[in-house]
Protein backbone atom coordinates (compact mmCIF):
# COMPACT_ATOMS: atom_id res chain seq x y z
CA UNK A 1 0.00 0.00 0.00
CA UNK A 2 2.78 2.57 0.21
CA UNK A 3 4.91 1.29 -2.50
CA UNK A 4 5.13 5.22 -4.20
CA UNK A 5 6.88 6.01 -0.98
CA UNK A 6 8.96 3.04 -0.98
CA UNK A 7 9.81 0.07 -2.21
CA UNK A 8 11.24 -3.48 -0.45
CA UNK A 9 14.56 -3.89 -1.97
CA UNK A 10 14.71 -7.02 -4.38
CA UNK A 11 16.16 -10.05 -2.88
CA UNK A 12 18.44 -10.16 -5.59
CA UNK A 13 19.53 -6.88 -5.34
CA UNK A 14 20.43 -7.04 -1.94
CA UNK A 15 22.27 -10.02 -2.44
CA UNK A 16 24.31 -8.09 -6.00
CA UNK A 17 24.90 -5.33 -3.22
CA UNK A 18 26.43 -7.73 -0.26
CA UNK A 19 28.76 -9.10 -3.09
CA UNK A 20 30.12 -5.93 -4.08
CA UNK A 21 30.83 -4.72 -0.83
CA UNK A 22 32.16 -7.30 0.61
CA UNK A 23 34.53 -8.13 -2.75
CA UNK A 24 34.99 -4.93 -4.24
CA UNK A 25 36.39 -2.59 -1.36
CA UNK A 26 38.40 -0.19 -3.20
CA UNK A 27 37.88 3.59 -3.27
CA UNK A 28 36.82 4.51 -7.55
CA UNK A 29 39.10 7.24 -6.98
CA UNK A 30 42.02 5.62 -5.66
CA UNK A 31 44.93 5.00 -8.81
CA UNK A 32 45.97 1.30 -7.36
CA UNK A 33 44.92 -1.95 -8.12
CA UNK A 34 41.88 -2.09 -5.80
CA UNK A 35 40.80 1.42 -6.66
CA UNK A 36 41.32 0.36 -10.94
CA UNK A 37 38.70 -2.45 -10.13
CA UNK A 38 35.92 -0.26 -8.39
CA UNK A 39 36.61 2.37 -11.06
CA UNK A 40 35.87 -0.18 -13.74
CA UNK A 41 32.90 -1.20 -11.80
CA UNK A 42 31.36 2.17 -11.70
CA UNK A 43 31.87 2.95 -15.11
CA UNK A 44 30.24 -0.06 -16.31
CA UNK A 45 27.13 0.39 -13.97
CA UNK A 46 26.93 3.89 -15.95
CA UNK A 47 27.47 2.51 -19.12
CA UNK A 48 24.76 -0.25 -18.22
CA UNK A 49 21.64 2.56 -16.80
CA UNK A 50 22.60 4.42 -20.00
CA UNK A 51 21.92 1.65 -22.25
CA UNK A 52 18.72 0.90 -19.99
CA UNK A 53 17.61 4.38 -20.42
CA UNK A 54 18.91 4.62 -24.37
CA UNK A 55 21.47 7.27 -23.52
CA UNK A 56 24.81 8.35 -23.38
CA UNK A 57 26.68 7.23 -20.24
CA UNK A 58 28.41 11.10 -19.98
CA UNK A 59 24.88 12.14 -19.27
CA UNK A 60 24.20 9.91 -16.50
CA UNK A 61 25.54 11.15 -12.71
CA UNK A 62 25.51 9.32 -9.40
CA UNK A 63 23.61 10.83 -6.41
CA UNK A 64 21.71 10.30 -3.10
CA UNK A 65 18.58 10.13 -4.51
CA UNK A 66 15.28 12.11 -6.35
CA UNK A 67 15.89 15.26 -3.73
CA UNK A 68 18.99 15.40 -4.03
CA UNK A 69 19.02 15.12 -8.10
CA UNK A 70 16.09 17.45 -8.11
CA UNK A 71 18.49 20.17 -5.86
CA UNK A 72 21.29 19.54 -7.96
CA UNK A 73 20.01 20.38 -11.08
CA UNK A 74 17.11 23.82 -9.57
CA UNK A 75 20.21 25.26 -7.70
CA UNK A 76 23.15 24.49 -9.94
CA UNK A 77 21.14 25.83 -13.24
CA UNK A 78 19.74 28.90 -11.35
CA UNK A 79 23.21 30.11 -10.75
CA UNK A 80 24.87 28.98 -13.86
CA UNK A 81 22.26 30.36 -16.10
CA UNK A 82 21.75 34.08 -14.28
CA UNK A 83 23.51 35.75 -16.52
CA UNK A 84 20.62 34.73 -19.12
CA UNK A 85 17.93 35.91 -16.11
CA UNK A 86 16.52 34.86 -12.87
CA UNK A 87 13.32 33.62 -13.73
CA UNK A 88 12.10 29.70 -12.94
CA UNK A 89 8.73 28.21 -13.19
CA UNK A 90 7.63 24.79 -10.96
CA UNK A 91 4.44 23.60 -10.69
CA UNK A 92 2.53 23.92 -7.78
CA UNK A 93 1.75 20.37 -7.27
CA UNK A 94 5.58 19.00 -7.29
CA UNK A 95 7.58 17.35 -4.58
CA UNK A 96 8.35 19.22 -2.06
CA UNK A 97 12.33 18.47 -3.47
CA UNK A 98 11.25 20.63 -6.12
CA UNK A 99 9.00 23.22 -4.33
CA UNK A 100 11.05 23.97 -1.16
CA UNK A 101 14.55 24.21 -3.41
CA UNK A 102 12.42 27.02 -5.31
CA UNK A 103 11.28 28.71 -2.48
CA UNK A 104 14.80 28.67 -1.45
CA UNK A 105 16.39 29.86 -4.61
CA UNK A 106 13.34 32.74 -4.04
CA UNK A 107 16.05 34.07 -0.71
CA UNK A 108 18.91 34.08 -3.39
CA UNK A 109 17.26 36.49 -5.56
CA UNK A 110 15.37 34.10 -8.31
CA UNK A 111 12.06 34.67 -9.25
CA UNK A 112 9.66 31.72 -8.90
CA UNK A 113 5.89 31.14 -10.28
CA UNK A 114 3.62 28.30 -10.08
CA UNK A 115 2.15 27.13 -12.63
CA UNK A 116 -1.48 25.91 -11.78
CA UNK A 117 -3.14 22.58 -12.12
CA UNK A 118 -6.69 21.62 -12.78
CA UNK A 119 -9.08 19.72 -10.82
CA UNK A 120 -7.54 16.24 -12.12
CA UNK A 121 -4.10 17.87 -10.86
CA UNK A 122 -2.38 17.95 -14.61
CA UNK A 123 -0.35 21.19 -15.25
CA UNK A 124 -2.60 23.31 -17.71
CA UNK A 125 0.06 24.33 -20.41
CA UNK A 126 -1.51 27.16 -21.59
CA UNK A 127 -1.12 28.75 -18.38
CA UNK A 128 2.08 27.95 -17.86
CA UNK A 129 2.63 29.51 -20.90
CA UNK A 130 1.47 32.60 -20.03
CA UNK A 131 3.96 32.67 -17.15
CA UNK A 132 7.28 32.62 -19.65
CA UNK A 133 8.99 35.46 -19.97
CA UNK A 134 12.50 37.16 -21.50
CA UNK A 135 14.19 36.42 -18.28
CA UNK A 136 13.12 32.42 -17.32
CA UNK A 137 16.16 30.39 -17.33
CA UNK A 138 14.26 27.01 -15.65
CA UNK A 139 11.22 25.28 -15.74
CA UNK A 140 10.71 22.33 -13.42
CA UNK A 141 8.08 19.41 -13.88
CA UNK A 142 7.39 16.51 -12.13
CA UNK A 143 6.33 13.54 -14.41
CA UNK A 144 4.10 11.54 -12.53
CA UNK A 145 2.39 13.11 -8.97
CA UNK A 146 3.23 10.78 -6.14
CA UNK A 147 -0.01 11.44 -4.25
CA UNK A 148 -2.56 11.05 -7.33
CA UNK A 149 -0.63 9.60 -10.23
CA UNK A 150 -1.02 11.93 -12.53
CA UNK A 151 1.06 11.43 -15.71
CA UNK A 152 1.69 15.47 -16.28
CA UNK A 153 2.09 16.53 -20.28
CA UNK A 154 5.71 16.53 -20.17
CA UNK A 155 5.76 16.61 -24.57
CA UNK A 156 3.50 19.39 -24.54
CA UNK A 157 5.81 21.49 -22.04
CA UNK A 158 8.50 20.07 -24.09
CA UNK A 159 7.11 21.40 -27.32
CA UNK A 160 6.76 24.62 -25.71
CA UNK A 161 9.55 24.97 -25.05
CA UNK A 162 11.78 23.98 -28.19
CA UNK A 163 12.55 27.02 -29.42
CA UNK A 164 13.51 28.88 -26.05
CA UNK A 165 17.55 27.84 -26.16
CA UNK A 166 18.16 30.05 -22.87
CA UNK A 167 15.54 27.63 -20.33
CA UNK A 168 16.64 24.51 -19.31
CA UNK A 169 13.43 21.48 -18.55
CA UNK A 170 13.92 19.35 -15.64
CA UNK A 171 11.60 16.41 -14.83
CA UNK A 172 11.39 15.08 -11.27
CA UNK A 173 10.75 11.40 -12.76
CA UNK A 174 11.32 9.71 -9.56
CA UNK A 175 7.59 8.24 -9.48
CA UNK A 176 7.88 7.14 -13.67
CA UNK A 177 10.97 5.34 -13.80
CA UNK A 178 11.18 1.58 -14.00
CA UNK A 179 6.97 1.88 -14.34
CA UNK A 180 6.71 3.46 -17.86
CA UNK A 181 8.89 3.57 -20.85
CA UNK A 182 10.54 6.98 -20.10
CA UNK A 183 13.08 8.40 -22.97
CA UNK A 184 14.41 11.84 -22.69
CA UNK A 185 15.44 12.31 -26.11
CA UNK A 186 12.03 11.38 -27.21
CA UNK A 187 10.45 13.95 -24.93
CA UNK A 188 13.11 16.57 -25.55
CA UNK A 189 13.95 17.49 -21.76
CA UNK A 190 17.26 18.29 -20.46
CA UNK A 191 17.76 16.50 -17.17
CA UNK A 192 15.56 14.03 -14.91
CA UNK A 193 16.15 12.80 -11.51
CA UNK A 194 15.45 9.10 -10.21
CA UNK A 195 15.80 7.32 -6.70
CA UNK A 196 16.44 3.74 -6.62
CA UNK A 197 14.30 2.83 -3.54
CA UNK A 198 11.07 3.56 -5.76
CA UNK A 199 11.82 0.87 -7.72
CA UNK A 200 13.41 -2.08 -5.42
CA UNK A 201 16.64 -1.08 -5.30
CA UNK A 202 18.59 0.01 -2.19
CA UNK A 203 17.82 3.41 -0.47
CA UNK A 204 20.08 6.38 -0.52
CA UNK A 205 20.89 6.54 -4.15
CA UNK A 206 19.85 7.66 -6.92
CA UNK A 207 21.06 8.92 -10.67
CA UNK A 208 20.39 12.26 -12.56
CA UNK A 209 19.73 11.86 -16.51
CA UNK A 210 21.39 15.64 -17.53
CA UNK A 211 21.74 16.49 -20.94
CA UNK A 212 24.75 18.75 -20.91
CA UNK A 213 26.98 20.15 -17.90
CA UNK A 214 25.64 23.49 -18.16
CA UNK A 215 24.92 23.57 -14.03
CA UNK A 216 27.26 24.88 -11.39
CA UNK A 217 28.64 21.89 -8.72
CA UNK A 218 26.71 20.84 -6.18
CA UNK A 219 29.35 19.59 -4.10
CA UNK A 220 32.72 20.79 -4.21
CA UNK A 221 35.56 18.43 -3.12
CA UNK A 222 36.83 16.00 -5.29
CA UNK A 223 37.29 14.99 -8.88
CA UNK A 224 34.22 12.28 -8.82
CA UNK A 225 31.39 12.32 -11.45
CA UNK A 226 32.82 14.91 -13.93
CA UNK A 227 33.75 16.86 -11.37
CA UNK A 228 30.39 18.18 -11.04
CA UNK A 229 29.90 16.19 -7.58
CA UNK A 230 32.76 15.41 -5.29
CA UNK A 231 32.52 12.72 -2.88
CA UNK A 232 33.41 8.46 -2.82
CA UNK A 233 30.55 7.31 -5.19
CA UNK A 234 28.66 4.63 -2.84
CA UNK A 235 29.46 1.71 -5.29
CA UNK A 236 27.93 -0.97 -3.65
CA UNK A 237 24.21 0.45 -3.94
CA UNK A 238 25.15 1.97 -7.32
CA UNK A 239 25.98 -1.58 -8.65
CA UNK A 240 22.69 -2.92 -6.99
CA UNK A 241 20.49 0.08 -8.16
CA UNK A 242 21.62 -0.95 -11.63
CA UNK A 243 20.26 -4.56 -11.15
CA UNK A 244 17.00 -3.66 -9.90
CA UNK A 245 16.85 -0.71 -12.98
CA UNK A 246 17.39 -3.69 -15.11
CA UNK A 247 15.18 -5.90 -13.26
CA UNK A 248 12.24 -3.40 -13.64
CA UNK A 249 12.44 -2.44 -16.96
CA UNK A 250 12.51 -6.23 -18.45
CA UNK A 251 9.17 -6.47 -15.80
CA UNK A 252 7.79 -3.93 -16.94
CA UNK A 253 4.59 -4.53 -18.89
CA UNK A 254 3.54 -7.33 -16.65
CA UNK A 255 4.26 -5.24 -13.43
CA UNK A 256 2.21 -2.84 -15.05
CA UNK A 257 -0.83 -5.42 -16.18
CA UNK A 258 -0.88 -7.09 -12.13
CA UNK A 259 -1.28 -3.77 -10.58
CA UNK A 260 -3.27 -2.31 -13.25
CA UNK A 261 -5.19 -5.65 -12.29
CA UNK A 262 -5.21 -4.80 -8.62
CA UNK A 263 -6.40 -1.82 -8.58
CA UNK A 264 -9.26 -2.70 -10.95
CA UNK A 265 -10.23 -5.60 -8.22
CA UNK A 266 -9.88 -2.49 -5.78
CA UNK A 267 -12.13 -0.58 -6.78
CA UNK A 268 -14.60 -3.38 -7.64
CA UNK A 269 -14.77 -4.72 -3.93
CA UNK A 270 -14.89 -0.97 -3.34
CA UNK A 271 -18.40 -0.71 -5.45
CA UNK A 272 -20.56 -0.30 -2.77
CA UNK A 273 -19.10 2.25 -1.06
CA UNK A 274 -19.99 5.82 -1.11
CA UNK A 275 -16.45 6.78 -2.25
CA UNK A 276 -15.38 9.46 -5.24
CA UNK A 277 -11.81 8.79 -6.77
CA UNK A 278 -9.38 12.04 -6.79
CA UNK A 279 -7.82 11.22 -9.92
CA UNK A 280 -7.78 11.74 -13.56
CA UNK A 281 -7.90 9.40 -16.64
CA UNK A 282 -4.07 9.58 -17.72
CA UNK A 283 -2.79 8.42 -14.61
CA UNK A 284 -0.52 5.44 -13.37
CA UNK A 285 -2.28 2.42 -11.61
CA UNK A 286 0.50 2.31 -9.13
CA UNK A 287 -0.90 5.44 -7.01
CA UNK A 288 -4.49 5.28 -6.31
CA UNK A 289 -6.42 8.36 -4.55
CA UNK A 290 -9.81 8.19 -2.95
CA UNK A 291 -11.82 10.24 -1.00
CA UNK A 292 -15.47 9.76 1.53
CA UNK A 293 -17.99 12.11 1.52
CA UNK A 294 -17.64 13.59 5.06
């Protein structure tokens, strides 16, 4: 029942993680033997969510997880794009990674606007339309809402948005990936973020999907990840996040048709109850929302 908050990591993903860390110990960043091995390790888990995803493994980063991602890519845009202006639009139904970091960024001197949903909580585009301007540098869309499943019109943003060079699309797509074919060169966005734990791998990491390193650090330390993040890359939940990525995706229509399945039975045994559903049509099965009158 809570399975859009978390996920019970996969048996054999725990058991791909306890193999790694108790074989591989070397740091990725250290130049000697044990350090070449975990180095080769982490570069073929990128090369391997990549080729899961259809996309180049330069464009794939390691992180903590969806918040982090999501912080990563608001704040490190915001500042590396100012010059251009200090404008950024987020919906005002997204995580509250995405919402807070905005209303942070507001206390640095960016400009933020909502853009409003309807009733069936989808973004309506031609109001977010109406919110561009010369000076927006970011907009910021989650894919799928975590509390009513909403699939949001990421294409139609996307189209939008194909002829403004100077603003840079993010997609929070922690609730979408490993439940729905997701391809960010079909949908034309420049950087996604996605937590393993929604999708039974371990918790406490994650990878961001960005298009080009146009985005200030978020951490400063180190060489690691492009040196765009410094800090040891946790290897051992990297490795296992990779296996239950893979897992997922070649589950993925028949994950889809059992709880697709469930939730019909759901809502069947649910038939004569004085309930009202507070969802739309294009939504995923995987989060259902219901309310009682009183």
């Amino acid at each position: 029942f809570d399975n859009s908050a978390t996920t019970a990591v996969n048996p054999m993903v725990l058991r791909t993680y306890t193999d790694v860390a108790t074989k591989i110990m070397g740091n990725p960043s250290s130049l000697h033997g044990l350090g070449t091995t975990a180095t080769r390790l982490l570069e073929a888990s990128r090369r391997q969510i990549a080729e899961l995803l259809g996309v180049d493994s330069r464009e794939i980063f390691f992180t903590s997880g969806g918040t982090e991602g999501d912080n990563w890519i608001l704040k490190g845009v915001a500042f590396e794009k100012r010059p251009y202006g200090n404008h950024i639009i987020v919906s005002n139904v997204e995580h509250p990674a995405v919402k807070n970091t905005a209303e942070w960024l507001k206390t640095q001197g960016f400009e933020v606007d909502f853009a409003p949903v309807d009733g069936d909580g989808f973004v309506i585009v031609s109001e977010l339309e109406k919110l561009i301007r010369d000076e927006t540098i970011l907009v910021s869309i989650m894919a799928v809402n975590n509390e009513v499943g909403t699939i949001q019109p990421i294409d139609e943003i996307s189209d939008l948005l194909a002829d403004k060079p100077t603003i840079s699309f993010h997609v929070d797509a922690v609730q979408i990936v490993g439940k729905k074919i997701f391809n960010p060169y079909d949908l034309g966005i420049d950087s996604f973020s996605a937590s393993a734990h929604k999708f039974y791998g371990p918790k406490g990491v994650g990878f961001l999907y960005a298009a080009s390193t146009d985005f200030d650090s978020y951490l400063h330390g180190g060489d690691q990840e492009q040196k765009k993040r410094a800090g040891t890359e946790n290897l051992p939940a990297i490795v296992g996040m990779v296996a239950a990525l893979k897992d997922d995706l070649e589950n993925q229509a028949q994950n889809f048709e059992k709880v697709q399945q469930l939730k019909d039975t759901f809502l069947k045994e649910m038939a004569e109850t004085d309930y009202y559903l507070n969802q739309g049509k294009d939504q995923l099965p995987y989060v259902l929302n219901i309310g009682f009158p009183g």
